[in-house]
PDB file of N, CA and C in Angstrom:
ATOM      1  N   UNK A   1      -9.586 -43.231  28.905  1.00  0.00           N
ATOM      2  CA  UNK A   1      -8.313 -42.653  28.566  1.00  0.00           C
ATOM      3  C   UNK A   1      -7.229 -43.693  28.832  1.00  0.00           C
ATOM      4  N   UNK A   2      -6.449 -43.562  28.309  1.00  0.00           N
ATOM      5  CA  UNK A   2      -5.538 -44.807  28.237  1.00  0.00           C
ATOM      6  C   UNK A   2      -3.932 -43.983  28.311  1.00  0.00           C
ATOM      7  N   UNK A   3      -2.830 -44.626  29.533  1.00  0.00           N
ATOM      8  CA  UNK A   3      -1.784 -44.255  29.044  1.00  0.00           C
ATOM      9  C   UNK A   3      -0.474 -45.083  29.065  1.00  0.00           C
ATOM     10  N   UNK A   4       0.198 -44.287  28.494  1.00  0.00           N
ATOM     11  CA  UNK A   4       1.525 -45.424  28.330  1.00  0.00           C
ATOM     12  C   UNK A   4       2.691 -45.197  28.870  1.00  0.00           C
ATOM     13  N   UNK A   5       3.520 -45.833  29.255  1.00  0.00           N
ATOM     14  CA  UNK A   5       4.757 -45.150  29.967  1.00  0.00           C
ATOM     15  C   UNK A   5       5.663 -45.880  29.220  1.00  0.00           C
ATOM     16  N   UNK A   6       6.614 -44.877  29.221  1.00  0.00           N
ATOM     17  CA  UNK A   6       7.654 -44.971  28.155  1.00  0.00           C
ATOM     18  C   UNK A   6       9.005 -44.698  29.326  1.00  0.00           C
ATOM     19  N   UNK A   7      10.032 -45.904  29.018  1.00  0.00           N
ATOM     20  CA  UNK A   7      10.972 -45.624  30.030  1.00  0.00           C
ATOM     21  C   UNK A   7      12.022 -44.243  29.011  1.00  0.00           C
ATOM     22  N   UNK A   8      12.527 -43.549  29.713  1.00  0.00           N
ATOM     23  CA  UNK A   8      13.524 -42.623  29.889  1.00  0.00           C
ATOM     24  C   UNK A   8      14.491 -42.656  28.781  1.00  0.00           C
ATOM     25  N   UNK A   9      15.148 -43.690  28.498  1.00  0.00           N
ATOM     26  CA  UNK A   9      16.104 -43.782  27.557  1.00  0.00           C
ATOM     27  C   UNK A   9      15.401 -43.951  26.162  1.00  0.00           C
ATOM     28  N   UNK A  10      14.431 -44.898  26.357  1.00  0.00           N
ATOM     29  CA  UNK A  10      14.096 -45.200  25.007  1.00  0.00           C
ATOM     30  C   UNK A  10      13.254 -43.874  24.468  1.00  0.00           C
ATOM     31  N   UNK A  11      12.343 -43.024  25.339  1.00  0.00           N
ATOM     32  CA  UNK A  11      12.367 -42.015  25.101  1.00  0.00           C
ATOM     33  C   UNK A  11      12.969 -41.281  24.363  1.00  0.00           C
ATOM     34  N   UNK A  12      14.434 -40.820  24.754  1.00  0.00           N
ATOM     35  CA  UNK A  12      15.492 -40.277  24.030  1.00  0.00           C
ATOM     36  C   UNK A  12      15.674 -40.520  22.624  1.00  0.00           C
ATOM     37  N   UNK A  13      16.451 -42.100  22.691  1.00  0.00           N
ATOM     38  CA  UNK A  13      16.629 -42.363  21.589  1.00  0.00           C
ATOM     39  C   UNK A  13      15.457 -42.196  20.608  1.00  0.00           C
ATOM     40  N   UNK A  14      14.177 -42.629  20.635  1.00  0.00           N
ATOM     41  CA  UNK A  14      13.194 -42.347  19.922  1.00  0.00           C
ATOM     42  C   UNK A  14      13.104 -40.707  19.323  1.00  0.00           C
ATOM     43  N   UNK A  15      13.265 -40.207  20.611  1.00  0.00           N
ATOM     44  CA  UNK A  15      12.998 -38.920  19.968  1.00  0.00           C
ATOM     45  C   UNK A  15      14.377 -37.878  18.971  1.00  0.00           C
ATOM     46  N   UNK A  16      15.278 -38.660  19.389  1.00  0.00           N
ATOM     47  CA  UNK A  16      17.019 -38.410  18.882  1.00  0.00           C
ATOM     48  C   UNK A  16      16.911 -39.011  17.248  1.00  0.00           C
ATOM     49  N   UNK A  17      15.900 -40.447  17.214  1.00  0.00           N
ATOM     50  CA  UNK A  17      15.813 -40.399  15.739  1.00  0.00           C
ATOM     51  C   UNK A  17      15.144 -40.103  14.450  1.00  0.00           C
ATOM     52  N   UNK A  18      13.729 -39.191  15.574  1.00  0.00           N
ATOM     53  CA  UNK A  18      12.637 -38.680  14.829  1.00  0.00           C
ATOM     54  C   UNK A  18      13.089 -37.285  14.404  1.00  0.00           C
ATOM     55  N   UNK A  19      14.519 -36.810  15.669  1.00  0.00           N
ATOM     56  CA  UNK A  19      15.317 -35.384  14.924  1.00  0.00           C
ATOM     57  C   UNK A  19      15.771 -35.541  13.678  1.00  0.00           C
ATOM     58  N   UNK A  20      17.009 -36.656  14.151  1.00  0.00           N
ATOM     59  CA  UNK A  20      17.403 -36.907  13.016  1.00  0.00           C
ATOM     60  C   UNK A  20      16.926 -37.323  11.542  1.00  0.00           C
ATOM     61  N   UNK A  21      15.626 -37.704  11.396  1.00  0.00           N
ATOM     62  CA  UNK A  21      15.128 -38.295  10.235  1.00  0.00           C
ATOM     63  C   UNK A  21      14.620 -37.177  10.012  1.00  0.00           C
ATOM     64  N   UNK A  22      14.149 -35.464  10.787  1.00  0.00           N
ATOM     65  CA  UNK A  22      13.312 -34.495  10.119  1.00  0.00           C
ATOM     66  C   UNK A  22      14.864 -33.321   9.256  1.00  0.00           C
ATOM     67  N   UNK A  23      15.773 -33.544  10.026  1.00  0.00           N
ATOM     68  CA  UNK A  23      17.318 -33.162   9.451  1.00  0.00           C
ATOM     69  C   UNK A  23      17.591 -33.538   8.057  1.00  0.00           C
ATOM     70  N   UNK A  24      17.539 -35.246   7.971  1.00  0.00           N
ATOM     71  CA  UNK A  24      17.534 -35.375   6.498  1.00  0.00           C
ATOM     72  C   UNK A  24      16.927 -35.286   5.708  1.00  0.00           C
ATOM     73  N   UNK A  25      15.289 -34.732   5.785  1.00  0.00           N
ATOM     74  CA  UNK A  25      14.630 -34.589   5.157  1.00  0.00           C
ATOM     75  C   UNK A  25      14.656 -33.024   4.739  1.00  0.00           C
ATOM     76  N   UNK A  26      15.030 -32.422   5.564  1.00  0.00           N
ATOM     77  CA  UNK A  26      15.105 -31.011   5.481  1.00  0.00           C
ATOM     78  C   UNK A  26      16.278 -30.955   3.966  1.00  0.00           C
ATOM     79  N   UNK A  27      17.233 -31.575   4.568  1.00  0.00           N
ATOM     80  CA  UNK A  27      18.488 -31.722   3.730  1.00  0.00           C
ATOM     81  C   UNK A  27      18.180 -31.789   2.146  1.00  0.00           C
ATOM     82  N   UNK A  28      16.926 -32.737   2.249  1.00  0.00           N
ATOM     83  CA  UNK A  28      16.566 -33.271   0.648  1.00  0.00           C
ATOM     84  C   UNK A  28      15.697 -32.292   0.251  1.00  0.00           C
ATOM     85  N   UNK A  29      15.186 -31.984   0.947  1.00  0.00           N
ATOM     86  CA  UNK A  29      13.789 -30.666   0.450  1.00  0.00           C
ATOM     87  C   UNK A  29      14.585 -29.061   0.515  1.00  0.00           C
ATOM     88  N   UNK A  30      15.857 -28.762   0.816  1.00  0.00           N
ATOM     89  CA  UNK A  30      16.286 -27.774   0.572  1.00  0.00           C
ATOM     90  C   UNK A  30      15.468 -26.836   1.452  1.00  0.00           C
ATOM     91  N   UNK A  31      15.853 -25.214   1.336  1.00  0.00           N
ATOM     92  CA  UNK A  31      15.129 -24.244   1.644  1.00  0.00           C
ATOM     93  C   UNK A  31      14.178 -24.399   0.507  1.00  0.00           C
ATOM     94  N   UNK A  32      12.963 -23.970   1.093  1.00  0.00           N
ATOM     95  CA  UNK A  32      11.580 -24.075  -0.247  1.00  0.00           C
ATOM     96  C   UNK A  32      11.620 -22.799  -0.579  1.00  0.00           C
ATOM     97  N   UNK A  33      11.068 -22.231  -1.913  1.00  0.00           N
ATOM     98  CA  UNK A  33      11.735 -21.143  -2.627  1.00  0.00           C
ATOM     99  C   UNK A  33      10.653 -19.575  -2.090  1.00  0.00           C
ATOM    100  N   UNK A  34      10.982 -18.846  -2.203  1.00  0.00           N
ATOM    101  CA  UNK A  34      10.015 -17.705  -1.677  1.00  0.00           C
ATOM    102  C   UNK A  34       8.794 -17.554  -2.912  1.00  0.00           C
ATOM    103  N   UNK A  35       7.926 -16.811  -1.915  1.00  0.00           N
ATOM    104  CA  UNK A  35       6.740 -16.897  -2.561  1.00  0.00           C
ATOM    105  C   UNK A  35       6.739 -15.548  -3.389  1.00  0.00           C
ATOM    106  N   UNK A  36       6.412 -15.550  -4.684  1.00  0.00           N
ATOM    107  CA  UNK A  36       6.161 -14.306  -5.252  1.00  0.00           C
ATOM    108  C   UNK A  36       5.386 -13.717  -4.263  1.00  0.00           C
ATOM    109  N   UNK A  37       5.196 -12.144  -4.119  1.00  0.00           N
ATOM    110  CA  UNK A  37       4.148 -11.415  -3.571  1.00  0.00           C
ATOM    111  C   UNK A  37       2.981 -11.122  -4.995  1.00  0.00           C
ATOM    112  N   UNK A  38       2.285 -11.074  -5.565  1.00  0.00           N
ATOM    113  CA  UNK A  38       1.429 -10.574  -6.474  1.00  0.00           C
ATOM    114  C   UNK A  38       0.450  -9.154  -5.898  1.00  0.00           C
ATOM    115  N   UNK A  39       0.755  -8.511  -6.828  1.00  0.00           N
ATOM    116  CA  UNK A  39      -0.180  -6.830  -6.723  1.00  0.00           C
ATOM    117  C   UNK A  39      -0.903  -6.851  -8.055  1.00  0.00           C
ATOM    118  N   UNK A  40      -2.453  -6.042  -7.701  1.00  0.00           N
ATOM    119  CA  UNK A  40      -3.018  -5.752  -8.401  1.00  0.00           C
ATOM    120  C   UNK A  40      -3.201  -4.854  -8.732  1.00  0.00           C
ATOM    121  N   UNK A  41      -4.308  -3.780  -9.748  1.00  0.00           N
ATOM    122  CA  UNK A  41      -3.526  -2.522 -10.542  1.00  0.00           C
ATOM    123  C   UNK A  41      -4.035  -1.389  -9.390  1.00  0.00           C
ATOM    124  N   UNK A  42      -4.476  -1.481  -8.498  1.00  0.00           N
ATOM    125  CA  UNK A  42      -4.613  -0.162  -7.281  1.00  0.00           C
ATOM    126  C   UNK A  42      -3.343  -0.287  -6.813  1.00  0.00           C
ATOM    127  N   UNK A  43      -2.893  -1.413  -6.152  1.00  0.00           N
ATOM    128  CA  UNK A  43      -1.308  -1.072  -5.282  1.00  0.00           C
ATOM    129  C   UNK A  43      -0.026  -1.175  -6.142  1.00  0.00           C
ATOM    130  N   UNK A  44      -0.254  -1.365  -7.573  1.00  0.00           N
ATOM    131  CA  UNK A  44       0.702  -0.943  -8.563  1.00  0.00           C
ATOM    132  C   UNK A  44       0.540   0.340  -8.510  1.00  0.00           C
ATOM    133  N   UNK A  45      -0.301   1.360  -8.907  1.00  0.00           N
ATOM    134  CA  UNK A  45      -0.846   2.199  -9.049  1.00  0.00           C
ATOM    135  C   UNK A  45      -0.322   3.127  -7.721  1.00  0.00           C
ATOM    136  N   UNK A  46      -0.542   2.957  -6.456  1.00  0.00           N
ATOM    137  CA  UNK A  46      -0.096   3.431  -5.395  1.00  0.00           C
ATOM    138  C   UNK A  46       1.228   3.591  -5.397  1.00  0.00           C
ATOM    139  N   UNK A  47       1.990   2.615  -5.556  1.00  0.00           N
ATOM    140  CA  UNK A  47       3.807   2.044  -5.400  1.00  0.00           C
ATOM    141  C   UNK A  47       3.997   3.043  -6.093  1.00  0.00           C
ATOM    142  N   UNK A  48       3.561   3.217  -7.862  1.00  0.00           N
ATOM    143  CA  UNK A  48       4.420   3.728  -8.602  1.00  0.00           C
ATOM    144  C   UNK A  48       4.115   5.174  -8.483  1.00  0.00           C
ATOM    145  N   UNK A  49       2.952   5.753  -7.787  1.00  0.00           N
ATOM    146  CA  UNK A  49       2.189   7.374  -7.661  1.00  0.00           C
ATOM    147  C   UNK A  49       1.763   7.136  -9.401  1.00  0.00           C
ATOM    148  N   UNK A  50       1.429   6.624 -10.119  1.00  0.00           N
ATOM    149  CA  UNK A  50       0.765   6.573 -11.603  1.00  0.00           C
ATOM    150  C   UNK A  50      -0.907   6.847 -11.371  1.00  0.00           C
ATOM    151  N   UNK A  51      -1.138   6.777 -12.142  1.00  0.00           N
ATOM    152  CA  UNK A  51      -2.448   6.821 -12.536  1.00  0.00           C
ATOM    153  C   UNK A  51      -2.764   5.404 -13.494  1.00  0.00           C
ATOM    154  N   UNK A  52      -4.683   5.039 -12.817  1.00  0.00           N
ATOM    155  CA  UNK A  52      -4.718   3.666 -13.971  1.00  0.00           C
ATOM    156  C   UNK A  52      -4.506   3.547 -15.669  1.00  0.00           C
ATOM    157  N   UNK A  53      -4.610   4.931 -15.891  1.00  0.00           N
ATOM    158  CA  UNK A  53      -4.563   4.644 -17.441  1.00  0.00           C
ATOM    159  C   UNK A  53      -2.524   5.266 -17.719  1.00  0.00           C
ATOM    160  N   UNK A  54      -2.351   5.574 -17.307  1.00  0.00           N
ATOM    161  CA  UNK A  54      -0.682   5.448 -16.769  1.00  0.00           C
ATOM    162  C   UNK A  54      -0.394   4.181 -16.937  1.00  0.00           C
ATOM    163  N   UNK A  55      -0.761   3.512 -16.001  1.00  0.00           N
ATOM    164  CA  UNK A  55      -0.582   1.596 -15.670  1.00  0.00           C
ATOM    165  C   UNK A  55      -0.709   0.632 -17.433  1.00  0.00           C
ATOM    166  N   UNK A  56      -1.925   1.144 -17.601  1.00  0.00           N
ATOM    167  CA  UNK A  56      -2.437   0.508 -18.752  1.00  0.00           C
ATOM    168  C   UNK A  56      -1.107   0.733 -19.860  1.00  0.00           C
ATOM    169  N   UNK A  57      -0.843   1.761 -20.220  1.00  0.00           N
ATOM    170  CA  UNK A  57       0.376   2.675 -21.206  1.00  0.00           C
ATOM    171  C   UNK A  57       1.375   1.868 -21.132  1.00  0.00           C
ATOM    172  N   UNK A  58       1.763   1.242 -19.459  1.00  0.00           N
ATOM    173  CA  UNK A  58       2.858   0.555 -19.356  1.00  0.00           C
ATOM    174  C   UNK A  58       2.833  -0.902 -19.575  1.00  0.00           C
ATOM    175  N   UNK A  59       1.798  -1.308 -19.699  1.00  0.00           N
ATOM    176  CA  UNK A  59       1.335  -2.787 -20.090  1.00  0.00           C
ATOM    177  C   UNK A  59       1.545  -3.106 -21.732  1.00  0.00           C
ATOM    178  N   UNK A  60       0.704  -2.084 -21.936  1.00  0.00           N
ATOM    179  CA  UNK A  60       0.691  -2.063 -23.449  1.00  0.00           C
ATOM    180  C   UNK A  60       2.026  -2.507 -24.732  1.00  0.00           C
ATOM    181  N   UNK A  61       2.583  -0.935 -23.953  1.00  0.00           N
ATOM    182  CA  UNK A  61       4.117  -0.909 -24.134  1.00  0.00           C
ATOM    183  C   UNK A  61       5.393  -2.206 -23.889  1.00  0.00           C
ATOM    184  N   UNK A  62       4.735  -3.223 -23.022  1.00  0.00           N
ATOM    185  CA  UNK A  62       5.650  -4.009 -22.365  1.00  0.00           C
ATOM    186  C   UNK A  62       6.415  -3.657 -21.349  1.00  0.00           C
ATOM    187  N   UNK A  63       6.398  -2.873 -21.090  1.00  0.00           N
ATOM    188  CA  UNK A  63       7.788  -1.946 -19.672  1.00  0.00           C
ATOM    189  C   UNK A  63       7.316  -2.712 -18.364  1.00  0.00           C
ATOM    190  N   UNK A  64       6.159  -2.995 -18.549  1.00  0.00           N
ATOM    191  CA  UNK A  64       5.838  -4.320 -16.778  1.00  0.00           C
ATOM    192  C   UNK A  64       5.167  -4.893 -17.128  1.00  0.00           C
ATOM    193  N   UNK A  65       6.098  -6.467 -17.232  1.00  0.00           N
ATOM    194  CA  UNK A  65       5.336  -7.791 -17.209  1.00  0.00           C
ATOM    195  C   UNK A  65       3.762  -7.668 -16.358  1.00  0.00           C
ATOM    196  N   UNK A  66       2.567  -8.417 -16.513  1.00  0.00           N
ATOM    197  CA  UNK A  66       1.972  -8.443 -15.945  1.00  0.00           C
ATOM    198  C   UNK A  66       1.277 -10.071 -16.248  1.00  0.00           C
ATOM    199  N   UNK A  67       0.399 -10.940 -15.446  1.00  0.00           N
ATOM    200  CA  UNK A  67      -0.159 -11.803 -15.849  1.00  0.00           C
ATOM    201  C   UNK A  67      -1.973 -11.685 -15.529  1.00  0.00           C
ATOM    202  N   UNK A  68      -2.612 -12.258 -16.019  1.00  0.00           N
ATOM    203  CA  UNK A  68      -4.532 -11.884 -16.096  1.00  0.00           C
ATOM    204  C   UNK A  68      -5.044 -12.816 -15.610  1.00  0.00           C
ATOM    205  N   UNK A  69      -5.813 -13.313 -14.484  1.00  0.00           N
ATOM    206  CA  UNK A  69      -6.788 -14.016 -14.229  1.00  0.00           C
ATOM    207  C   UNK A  69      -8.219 -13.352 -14.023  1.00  0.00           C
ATOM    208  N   UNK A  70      -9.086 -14.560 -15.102  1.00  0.00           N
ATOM    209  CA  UNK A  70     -10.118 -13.445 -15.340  1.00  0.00           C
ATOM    210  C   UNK A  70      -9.698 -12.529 -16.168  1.00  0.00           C
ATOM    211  N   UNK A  71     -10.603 -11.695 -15.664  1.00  0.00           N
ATOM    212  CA  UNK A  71     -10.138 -10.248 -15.984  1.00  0.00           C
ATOM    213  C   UNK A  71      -9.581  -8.694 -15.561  1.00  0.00           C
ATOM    214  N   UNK A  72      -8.705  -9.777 -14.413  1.00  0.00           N
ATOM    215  CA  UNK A  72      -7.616  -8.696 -13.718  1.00  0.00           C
ATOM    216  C   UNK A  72      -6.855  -9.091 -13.835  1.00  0.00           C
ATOM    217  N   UNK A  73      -6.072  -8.248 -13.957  1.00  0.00           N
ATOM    218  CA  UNK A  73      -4.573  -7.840 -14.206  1.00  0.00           C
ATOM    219  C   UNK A  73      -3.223  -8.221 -12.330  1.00  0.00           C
ATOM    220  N   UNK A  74      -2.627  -8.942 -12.401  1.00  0.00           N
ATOM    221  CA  UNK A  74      -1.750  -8.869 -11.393  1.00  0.00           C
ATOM    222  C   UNK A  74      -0.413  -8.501 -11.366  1.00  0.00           C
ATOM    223  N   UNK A  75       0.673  -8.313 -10.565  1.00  0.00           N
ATOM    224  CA  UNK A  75       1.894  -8.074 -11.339  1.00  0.00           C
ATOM    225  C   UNK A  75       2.710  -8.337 -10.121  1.00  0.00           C
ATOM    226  N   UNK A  76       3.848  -8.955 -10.316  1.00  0.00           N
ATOM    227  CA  UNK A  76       4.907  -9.260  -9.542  1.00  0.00           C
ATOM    228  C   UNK A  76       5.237  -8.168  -8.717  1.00  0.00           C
ATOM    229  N   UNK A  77       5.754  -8.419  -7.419  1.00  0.00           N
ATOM    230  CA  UNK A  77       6.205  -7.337  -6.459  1.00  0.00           C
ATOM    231  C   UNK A  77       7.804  -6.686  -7.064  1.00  0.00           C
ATOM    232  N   UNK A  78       8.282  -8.244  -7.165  1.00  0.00           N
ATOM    233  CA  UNK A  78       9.540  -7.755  -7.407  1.00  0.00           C
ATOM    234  C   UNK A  78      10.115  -6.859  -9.006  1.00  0.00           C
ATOM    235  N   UNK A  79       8.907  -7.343  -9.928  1.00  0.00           N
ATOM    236  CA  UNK A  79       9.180  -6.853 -11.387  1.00  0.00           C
ATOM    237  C   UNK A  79       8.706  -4.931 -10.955  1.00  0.00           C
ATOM    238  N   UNK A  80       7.684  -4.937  -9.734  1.00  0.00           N
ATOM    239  CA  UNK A  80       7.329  -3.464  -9.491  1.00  0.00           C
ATOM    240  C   UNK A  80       8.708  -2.621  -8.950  1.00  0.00           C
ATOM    241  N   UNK A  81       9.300  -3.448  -7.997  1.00  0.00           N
ATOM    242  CA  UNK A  81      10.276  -2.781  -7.598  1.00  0.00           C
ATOM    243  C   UNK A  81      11.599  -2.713  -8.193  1.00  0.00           C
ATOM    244  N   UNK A  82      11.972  -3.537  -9.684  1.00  0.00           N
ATOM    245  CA  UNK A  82      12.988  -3.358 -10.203  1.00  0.00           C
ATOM    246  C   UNK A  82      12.850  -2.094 -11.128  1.00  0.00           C
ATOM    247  N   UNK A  83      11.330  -2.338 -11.671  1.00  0.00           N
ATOM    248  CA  UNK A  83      11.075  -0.735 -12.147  1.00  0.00           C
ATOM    249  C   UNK A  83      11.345   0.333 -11.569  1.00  0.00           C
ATOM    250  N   UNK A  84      10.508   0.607 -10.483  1.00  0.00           N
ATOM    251  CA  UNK A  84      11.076   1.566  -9.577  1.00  0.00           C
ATOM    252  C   UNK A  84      12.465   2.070  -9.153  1.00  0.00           C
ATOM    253  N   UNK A  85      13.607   0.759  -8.994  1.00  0.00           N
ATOM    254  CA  UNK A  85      15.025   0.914  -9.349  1.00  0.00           C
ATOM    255  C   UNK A  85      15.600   1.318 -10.441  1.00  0.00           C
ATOM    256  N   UNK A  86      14.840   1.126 -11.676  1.00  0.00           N
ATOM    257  CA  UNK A  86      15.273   1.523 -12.698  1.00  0.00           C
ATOM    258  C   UNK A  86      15.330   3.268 -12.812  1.00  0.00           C
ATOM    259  N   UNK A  87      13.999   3.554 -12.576  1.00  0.00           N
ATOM    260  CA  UNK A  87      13.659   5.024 -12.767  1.00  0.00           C
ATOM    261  C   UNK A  87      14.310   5.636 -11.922  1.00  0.00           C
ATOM    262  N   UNK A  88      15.087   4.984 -10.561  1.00  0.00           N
ATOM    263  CA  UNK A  88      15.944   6.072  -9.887  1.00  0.00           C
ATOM    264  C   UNK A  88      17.070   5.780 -10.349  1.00  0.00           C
ATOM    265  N   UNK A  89      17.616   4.805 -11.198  1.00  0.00           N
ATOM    266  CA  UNK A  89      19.053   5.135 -11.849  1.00  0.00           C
ATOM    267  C   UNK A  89      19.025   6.117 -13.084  1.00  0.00           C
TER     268      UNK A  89
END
């Protein structure tokens, strides 16, 4: 095992410019953007009290975006809950 001693000040400063360099980096990288939540057609299905062939009607129709991997169906949290806002206005 091996160790090193590091005097006191230089300490500081070292560590005063490894703050500062994670500050400007923060600066350049912004807040990073939120993560969609993705639901699939049971907790669509739950959220909205629908039924799956309900769900399907609304796909069809276009009334909720949805996107397919494979061959399931997923759907934005937030496109679920603007619906849901909608139907109570």
């Amino acid at each position: 095992m091996q160790f090193i001693l590091v005097d006191g000040k230089a300490w500081e400063r070292h560590r005063s410019a490894f703050a500062d360099f994670i500050h400007r980096i923060e600066r350049l990288i912004g807040n990073p953007p939120e993560v969609d939540e993705w639901l699939d057609n049971d907790a669509v299905c739950r959220r909205l009290n629908i039924s799956p062939r309900t769900l399907q009607t609304l796909r069809d129709t276009g009334k909720i975006p949805f996107s397919m991997v494979g061959h399931k169906c997923y759907y934005r949290a937030g496109d679920i809950a603007d619906l849901l806002n909608s139907k109570a206005e």
